[in-house]
Protein backbone atom coordinates (compact mmCIF):
# COMPACT_ATOMS: atom_id res chain seq x y z
CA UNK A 1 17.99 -13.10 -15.94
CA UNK A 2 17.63 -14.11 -12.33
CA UNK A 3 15.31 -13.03 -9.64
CA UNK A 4 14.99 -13.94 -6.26
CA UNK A 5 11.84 -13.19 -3.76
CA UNK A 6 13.07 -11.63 -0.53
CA UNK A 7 9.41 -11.35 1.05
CA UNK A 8 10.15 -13.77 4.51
CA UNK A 9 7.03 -15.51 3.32
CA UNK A 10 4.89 -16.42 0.80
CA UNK A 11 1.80 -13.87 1.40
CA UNK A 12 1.07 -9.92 0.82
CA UNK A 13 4.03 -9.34 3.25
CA UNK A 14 7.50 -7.47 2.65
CA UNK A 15 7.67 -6.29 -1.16
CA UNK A 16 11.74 -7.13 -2.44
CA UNK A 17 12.59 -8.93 -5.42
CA UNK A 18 16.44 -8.69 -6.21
CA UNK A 19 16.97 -8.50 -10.17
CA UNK A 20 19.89 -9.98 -11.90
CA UNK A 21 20.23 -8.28 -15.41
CA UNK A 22 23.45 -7.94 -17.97
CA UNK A 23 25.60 -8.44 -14.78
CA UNK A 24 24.12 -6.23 -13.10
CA UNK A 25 21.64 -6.06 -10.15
CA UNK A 26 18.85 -4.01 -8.85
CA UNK A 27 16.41 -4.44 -5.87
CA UNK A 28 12.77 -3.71 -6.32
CA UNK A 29 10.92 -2.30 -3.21
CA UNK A 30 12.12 -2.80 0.61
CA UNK A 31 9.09 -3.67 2.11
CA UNK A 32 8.37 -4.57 5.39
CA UNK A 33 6.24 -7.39 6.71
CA UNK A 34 3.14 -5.48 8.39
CA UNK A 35 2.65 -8.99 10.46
CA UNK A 36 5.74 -9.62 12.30
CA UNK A 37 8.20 -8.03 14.32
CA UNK A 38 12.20 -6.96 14.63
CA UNK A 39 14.28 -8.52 11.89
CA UNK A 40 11.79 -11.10 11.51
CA UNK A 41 9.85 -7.99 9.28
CA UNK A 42 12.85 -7.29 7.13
CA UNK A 43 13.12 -8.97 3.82
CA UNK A 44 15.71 -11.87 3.37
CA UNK A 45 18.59 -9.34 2.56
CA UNK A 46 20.90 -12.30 3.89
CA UNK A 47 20.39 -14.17 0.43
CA UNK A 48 21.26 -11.67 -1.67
CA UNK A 49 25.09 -12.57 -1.04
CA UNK A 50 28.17 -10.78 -1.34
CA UNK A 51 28.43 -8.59 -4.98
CA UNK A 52 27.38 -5.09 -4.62
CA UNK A 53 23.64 -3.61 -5.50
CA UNK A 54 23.28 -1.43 -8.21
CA UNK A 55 20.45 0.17 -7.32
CA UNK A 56 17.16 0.08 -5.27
CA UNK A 57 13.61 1.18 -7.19
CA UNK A 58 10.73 1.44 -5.25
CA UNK A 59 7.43 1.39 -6.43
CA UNK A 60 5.69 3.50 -4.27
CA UNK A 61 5.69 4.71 -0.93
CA UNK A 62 3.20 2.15 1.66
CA UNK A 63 5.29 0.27 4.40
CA UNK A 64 4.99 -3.19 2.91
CA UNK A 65 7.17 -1.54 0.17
CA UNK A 66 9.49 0.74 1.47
CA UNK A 67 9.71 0.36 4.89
CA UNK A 68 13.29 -1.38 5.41
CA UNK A 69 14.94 0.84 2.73
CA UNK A 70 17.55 2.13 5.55
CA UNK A 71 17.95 -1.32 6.42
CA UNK A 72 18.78 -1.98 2.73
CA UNK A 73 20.97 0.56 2.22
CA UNK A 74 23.14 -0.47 5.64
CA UNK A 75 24.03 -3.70 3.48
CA UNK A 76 24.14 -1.83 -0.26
CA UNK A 77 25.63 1.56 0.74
CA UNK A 78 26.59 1.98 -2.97
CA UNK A 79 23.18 1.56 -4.56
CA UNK A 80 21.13 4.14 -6.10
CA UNK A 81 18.16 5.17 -4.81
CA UNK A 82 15.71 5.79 -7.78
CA UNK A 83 11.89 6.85 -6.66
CA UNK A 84 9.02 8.55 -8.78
CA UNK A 85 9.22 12.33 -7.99
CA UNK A 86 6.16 12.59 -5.89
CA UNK A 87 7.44 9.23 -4.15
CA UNK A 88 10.46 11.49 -3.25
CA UNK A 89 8.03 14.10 -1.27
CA UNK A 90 6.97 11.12 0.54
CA UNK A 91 9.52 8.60 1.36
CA UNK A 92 10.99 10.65 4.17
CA UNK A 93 7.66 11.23 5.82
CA UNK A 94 6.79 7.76 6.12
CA UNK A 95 10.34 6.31 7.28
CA UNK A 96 10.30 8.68 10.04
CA UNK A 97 6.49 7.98 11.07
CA UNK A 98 8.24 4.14 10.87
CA UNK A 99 10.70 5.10 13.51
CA UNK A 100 8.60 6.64 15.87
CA UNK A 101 6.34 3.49 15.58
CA UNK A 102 8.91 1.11 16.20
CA UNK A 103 10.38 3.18 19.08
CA UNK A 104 6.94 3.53 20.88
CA UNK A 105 7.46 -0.42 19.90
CA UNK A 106 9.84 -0.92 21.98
CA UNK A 107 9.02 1.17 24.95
CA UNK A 108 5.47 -0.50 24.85
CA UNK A 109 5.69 -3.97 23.67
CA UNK A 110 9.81 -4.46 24.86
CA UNK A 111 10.91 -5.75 21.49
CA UNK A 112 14.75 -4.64 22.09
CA UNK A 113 15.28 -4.57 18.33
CA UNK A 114 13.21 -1.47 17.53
CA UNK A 115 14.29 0.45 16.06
CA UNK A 116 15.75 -1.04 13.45
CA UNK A 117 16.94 2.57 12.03
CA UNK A 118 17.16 6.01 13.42
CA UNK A 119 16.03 9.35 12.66
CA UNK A 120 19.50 10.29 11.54
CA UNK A 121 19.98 7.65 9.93
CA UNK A 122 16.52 8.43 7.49
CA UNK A 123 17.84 12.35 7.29
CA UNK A 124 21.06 10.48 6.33
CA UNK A 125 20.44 8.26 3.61
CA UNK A 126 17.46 10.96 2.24
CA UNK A 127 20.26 12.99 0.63
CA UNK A 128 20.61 10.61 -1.58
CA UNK A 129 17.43 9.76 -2.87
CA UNK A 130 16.69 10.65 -6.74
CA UNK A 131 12.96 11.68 -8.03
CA UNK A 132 12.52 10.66 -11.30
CA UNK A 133 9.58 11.79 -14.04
CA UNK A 134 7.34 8.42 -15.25
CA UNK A 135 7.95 7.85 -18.45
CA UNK A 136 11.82 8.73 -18.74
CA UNK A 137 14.59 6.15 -19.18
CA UNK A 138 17.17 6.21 -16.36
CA UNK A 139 20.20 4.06 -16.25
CA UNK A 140 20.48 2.70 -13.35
CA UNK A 141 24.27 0.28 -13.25
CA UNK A 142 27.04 1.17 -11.63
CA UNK A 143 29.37 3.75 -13.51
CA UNK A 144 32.41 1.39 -12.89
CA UNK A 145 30.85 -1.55 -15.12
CA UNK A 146 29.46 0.58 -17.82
CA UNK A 147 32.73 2.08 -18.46
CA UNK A 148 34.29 -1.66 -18.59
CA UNK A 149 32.40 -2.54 -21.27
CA UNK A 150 28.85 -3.88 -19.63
CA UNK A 151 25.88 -1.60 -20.83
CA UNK A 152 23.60 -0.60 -18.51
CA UNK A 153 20.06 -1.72 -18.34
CA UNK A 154 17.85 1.10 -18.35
CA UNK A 155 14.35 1.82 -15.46
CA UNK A 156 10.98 3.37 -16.90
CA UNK A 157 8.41 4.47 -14.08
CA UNK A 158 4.71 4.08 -15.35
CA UNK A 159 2.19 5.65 -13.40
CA UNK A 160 0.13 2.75 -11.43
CA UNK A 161 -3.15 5.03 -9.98
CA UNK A 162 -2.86 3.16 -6.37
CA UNK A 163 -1.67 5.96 -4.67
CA UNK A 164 0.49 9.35 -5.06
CA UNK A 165 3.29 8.62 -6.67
CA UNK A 166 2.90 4.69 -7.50
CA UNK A 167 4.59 3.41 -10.30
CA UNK A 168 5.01 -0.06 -12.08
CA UNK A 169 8.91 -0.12 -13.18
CA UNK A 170 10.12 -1.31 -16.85
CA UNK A 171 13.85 -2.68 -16.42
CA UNK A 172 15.40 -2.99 -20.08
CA UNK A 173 18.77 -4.91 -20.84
CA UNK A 174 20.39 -5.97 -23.92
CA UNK A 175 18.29 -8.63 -24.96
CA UNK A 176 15.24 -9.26 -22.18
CA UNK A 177 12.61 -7.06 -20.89
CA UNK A 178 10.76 -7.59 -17.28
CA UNK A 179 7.98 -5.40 -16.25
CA UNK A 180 6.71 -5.26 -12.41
CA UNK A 181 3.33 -3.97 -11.64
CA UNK A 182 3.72 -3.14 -7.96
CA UNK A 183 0.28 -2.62 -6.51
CA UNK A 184 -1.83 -1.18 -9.22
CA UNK A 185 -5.39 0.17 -9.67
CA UNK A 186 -6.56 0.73 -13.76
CA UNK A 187 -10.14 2.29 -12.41
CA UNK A 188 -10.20 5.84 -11.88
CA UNK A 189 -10.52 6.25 -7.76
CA UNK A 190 -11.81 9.68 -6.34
CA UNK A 191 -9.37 11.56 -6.77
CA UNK A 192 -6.37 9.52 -8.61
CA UNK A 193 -6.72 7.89 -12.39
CA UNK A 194 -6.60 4.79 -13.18
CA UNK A 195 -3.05 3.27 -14.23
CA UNK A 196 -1.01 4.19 -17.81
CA UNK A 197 0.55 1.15 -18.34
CA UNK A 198 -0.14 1.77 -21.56
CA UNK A 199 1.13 -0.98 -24.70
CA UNK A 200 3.57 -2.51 -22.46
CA UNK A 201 5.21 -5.55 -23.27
CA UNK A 202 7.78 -7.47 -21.45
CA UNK A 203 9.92 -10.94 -21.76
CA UNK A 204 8.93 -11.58 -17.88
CA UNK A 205 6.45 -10.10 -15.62
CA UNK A 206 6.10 -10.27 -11.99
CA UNK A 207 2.72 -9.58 -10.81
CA UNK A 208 0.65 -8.59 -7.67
CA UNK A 209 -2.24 -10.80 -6.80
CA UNK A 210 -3.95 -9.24 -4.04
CA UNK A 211 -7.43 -9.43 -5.30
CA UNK A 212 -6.69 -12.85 -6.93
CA UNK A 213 -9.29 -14.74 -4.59
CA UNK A 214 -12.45 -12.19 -4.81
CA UNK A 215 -14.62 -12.27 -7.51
CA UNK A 216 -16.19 -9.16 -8.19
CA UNK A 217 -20.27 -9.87 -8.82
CA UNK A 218 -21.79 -9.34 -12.20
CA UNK A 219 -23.74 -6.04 -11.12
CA UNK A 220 -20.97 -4.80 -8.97
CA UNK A 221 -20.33 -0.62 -9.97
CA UNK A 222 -18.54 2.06 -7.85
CA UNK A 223 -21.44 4.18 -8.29
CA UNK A 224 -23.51 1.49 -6.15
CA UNK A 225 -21.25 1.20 -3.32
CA UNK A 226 -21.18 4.80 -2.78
CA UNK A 227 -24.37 4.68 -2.89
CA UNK A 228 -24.33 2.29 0.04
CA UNK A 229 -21.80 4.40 1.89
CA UNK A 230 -23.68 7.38 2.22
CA UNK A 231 -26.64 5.33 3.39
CA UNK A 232 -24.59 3.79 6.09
CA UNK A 233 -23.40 7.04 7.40
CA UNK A 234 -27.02 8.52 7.21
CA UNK A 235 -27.81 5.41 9.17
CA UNK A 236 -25.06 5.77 11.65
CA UNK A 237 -25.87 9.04 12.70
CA UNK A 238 -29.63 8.67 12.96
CA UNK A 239 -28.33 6.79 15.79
CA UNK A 240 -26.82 9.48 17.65
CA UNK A 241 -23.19 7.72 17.51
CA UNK A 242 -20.40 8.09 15.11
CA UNK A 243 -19.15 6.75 12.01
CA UNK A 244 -15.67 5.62 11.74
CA UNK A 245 -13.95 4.90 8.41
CA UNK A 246 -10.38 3.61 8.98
CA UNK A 247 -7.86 3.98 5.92
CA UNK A 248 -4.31 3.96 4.92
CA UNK A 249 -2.93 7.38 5.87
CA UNK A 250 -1.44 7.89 2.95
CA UNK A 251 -3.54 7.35 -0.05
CA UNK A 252 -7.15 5.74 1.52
CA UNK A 253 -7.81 8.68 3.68
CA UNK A 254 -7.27 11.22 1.10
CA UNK A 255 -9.57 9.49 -1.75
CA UNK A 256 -12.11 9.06 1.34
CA UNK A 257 -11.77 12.43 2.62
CA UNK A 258 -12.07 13.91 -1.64
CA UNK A 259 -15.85 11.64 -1.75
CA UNK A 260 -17.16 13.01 1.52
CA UNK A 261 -16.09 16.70 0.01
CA UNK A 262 -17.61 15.74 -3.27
CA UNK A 263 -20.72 14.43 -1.56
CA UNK A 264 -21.12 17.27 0.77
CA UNK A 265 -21.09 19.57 -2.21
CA UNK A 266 -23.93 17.52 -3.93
CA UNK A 267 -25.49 18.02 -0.57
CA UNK A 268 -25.67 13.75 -0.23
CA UNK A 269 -24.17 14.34 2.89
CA UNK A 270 -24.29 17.32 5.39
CA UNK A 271 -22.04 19.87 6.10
CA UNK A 272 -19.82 18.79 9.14
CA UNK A 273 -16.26 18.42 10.70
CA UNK A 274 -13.93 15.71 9.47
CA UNK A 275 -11.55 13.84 12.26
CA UNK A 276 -8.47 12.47 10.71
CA UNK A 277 -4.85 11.78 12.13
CA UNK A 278 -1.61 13.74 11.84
CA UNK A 279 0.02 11.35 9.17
CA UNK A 280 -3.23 11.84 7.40
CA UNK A 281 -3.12 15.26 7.86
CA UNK A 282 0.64 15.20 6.50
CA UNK A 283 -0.13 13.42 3.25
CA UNK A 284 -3.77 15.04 2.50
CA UNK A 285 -1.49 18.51 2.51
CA UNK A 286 0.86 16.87 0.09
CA UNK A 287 -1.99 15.55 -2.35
CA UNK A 288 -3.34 19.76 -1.95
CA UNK A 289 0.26 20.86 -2.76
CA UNK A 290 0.59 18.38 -5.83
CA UNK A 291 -2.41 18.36 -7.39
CA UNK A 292 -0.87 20.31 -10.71
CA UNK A 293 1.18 17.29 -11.52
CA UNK A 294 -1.02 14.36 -10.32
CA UNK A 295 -3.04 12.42 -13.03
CA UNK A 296 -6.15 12.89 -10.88
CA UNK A 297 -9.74 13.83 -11.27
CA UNK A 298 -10.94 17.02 -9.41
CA UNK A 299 -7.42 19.02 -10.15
CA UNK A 300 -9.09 22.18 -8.52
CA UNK A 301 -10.60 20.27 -5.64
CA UNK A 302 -8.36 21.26 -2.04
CA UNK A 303 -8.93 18.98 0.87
CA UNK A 304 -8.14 21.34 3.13
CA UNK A 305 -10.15 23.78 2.05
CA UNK A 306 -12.99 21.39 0.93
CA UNK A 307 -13.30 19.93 4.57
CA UNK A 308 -13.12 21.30 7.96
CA UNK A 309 -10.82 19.02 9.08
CA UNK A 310 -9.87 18.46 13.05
CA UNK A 311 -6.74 16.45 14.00
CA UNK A 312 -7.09 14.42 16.60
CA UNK A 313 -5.00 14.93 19.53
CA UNK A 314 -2.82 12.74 21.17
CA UNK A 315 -5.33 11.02 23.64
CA UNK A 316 -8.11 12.15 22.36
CA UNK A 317 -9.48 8.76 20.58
CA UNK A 318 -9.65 7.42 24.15
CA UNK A 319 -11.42 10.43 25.95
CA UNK A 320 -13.98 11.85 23.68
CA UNK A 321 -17.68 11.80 23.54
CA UNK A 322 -18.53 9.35 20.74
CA UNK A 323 -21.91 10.71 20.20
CA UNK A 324 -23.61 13.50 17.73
CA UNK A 325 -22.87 12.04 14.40
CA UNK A 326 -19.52 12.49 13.92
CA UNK A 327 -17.51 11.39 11.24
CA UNK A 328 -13.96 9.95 11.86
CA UNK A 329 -11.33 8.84 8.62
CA UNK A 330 -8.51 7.93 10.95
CA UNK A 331 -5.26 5.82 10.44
CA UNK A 332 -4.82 2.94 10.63
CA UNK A 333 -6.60 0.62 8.19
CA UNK A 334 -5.76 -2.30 10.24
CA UNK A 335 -6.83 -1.03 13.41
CA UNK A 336 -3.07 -1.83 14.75
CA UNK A 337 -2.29 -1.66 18.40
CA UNK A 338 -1.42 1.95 19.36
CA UNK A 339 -3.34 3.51 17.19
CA UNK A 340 -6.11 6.29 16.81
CA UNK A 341 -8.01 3.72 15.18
CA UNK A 342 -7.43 0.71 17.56
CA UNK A 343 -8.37 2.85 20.23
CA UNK A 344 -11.91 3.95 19.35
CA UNK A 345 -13.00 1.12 17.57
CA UNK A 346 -11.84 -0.55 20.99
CA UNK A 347 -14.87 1.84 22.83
CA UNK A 348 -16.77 1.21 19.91
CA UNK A 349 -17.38 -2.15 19.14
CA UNK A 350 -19.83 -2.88 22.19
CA UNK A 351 -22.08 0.12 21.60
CA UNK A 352 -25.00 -0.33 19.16
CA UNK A 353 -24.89 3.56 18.41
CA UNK A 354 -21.86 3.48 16.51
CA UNK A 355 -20.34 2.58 12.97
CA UNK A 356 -17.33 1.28 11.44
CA UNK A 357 -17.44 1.26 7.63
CA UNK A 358 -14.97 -0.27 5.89
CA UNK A 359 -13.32 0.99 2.48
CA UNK A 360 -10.13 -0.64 1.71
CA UNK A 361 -8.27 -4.21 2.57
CA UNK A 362 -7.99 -5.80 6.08
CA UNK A 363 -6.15 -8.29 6.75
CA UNK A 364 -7.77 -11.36 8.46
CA UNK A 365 -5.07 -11.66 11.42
CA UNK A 366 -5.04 -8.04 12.47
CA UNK A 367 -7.18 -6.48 14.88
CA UNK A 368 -9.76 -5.12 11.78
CA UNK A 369 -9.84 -8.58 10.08
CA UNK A 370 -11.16 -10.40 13.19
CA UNK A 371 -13.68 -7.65 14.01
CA UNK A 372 -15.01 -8.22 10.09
CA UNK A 373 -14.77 -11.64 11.01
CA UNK A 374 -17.08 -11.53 13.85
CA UNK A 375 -20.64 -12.23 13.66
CA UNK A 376 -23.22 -9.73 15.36
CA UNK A 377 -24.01 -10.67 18.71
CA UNK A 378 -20.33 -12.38 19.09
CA UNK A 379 -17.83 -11.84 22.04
CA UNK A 380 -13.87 -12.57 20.14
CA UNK A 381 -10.37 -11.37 20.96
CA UNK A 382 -9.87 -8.24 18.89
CA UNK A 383 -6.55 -7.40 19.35
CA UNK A 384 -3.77 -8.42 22.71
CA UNK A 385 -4.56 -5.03 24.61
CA UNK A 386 -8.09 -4.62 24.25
CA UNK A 387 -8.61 -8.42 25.17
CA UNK A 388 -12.69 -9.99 24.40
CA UNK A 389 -14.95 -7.60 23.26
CA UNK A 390 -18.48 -7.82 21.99
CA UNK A 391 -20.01 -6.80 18.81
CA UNK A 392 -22.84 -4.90 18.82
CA UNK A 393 -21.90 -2.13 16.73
CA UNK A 394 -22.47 -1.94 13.12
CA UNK A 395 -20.09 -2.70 11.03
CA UNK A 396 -20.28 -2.43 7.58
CA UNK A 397 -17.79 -2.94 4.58
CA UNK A 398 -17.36 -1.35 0.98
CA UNK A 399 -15.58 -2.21 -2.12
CA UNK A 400 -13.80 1.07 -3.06
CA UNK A 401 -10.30 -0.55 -3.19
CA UNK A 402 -6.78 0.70 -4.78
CA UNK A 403 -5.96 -2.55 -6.34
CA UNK A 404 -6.70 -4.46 -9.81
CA UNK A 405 -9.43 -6.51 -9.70
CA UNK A 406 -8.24 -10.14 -10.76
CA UNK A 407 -10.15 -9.82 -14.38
CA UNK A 408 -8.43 -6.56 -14.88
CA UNK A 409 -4.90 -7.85 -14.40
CA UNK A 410 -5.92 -11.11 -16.25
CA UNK A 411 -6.55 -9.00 -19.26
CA UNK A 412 -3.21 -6.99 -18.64
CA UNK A 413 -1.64 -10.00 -19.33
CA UNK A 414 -2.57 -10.94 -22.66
CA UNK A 415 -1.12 -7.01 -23.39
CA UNK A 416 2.34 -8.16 -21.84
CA UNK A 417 2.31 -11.09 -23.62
CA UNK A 418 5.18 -12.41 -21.55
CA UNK A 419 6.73 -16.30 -21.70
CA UNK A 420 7.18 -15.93 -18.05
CA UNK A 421 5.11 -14.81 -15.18
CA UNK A 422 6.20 -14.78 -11.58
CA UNK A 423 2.97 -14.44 -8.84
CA UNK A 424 3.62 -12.44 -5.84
CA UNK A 425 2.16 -9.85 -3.28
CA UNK A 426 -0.54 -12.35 -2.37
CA UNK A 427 -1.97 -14.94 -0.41
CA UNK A 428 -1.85 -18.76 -1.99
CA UNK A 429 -5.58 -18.83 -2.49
CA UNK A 430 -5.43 -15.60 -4.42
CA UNK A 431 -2.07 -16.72 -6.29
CA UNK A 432 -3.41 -19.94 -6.89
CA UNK A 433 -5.98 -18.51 -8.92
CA UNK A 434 -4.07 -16.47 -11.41
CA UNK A 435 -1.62 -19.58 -11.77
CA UNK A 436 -4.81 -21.57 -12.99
CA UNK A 437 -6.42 -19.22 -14.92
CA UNK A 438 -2.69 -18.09 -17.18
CA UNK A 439 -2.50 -21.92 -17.51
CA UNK A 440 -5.75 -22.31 -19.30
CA UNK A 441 -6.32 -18.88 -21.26
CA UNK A 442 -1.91 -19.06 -22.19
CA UNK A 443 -0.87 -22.22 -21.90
CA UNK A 444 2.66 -21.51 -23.47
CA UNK A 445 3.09 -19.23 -20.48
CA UNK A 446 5.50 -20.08 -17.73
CA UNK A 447 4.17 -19.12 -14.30
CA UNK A 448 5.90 -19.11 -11.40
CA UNK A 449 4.91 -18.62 -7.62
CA UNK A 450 8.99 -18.44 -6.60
CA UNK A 451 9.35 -19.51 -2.52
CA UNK A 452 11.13 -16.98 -0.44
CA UNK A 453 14.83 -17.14 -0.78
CA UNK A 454 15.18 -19.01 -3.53
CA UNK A 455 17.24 -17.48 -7.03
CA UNK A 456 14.87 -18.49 -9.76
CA UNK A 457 16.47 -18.62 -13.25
CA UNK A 458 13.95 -17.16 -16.06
């Protein structure tokens, strides 16, 4: 078996790992790098050299995962496109959202590149797209080689509870097993459950690491830090200002958006209008429409119908009165440059009225990981556009995250039991960690942190 890391560099940055397996080969996830720009986002497609692609799997539908699957499929026209089923109501959405970003991109910034795909070219390549059930087999070589002689290896989806639709992904071949996680959560969030990994076991496993460098403290519960949240957003709006929660459009805002319905219900919270995004707005109707077949919690609880929720219009982040308590769950969690999120936090930050709370990962070089970075009082760049701002707003943060603590995936992989372990979807710190602690607790274990670009024999 060989695999090769495609991510352009050795962080939480564009998911691909190319799989070579009984002579065949499959590509899992086609991220792209939410730090850089142009082709210098893409994965390193140019190492995965001349023989055809079998198939593509992705794990689940954020952009650090699937956002340069057109890009993919320009070089590997042949491959298979295998999804979960309620990645398939998704995938389309958020390519298309990814053109219109890179095209305002372009206009905005001038990087000539964007974008790298078209709108046709998404409606194109959707066709082709196949939803498949969790916990089914699928063979995924080409026709042509099993008919030669070659067996195929077969693809199992297991639900992962980070988001609609995530999956870890099972590839079986004649005589080896390897089992990627993806991103995965095994707590139960608001709304989703936690993973069913169940008794996997696999030859080789490659592994996330996000949460590999933050200890979680001995007394640390759920319970407690939504406890803390709906203090900080009783707090906020004693102040007359607003509260602003930034998420993920797709999965974040809808878990944040079920607790605020939940805790409105219980009457923790009052009764009041929700601001969110389109996208959000997009993907909380989805999780409504879905909720049959979801392994979630709540199956009878509708967002929409929960919440009075208000879109925000085009504009509107930059024009409208930020006073009277109101309470905003808008895209993105990052804060990114032209974005509803960028833009009031911009008009924000320097008012002592008002409240960012965040839920979820930032990370320390965007605009939302140097405003957590700032100290009270402090004057920093917080993003190119908005320039120096001071911080005088308060700004609070929450552990309510969609990814495996670092004990949790620890124990998961004692159940693998695998001779080989390759580290990835983190920083060094955080894949540093795991490397130490598989070397003590499994010493036979082989654990790899593979560089980008480089085939790695296992």
């Amino acid at each position: 078996m060989n695999i090769l890391n495609l991510n352009p560099d050795s962080d939480i940055g564009a998911s691909a790992w190319l799989v070579e397996m009984d002579q065949h080969r499959i590509l899992l996830d086609a991220g792209m790098h939410p730090k850089r720009d142009g082709r210098d986002a893409l994965p390193r497609y140019g190492k995965t050299g001349t023989h055809d692609l079998d198939a593509i799997a992705i794990s689940h539908c954020h952009h650090d995962h699937v956002g340069s699957l057109p890009v993919a499929l320009k070089r590997f026209p042949k491959a298979h496109i295998l999804m979960t089923e309620l990645s398939y109501l998704i995938s389309e959405r958020v390519l298309h959202n990814s053109v219109n970003v890179m095209t305002r991109q372009r206009d905005e910034l001038g990087i000539k590149e964007y974008p790298l795909f078209t709108h046709d070219e998404v409606d194109e390549i959707s066709a082709f797209f196949q939803g498949c059930k969790y916990n089914r087999e699928i063979e995924w070589g080409a026709f042509h080689k099993s008919r030669s002689g070659i067996p195929s290896p077969t693809l199992e989806f297991f639900d992962a509870g980070h988001t609609l639709g995530s999956a870890g992904m099972l590839l079986r071949g004649k005589n080896e097993t390897l089992f990627y996680t993806g991103d995965v959560c095994f707590r139960d969030q608001t709304i989703l459950k936690g993973a069913r990994f169940g008794e996997v076991k696999a030859d080789v496993l490659i592994m996330e690491t996000t949460r590999g460098n933050r200890e979680v403290p001995p007394d640390f519960s759920r319970e407690k830090e939504i406890e803390r949240l709906v203090a900080a957003i009783h707090e906020g709006q004693k102040k007359k200002g607003c509260v602003m929660i930034p998420a993920f459009a797709l999965g974040r805002t809808q878990e944040i958006l079920a607790l605020l319905a939940l805790l409105m219900r219980e009457g923790k919270l009052k009764q009041q209008p929700v601001y969110i995004g389109g996208l959000g707005r997009v993907f909380t109707e989805i999780y409504d429409i879905e909720a049959h077949r979801t392994h979630r919690q709540h199956t009878n609880l509708q967002l929409n119908e929960a919440l009075e929720l208000i879109v925000l219009e085009k504009g509107a982040a930059e024009s409208m009165k930020l006073s009277g308590g109101k309470i905003f769950v808008i895209t993105a969690g990052m804060m990114s440059e032209n974005t509803a999120a960028h833009d009031l936090a911009k008009r924000m930050i320097g008012d002592e009225r008002q409240s960012i709370l965040f839920v979820g990962y930032a990370d320390p070089d965007s605009p939302a990981g140097h405003l957590k970075a700032a100290k009270q009082g402090e004057t920093f760049v917080f993003s190119p556009s908005a320039g120096r701002v001071t911080k005088t707003c308060e700004v609070k943060e929450f552990d309510l995250t969609a990814h495996a603590n670092r004990e949790e995936l620890l124990e998961f992989v004692g159940q693998v039991s695998p001779r080989t372990i390759l580290l990835g979807h983190g920083d060094d710190p955080a894949r540093n960690w795991f490397g130490q602690r598989i070397h003590e607790c499994w010493p036979k274990i082989q654990v790899y942190q593979p560089q980008p670009g480089k085939m790695l024999a296992v």
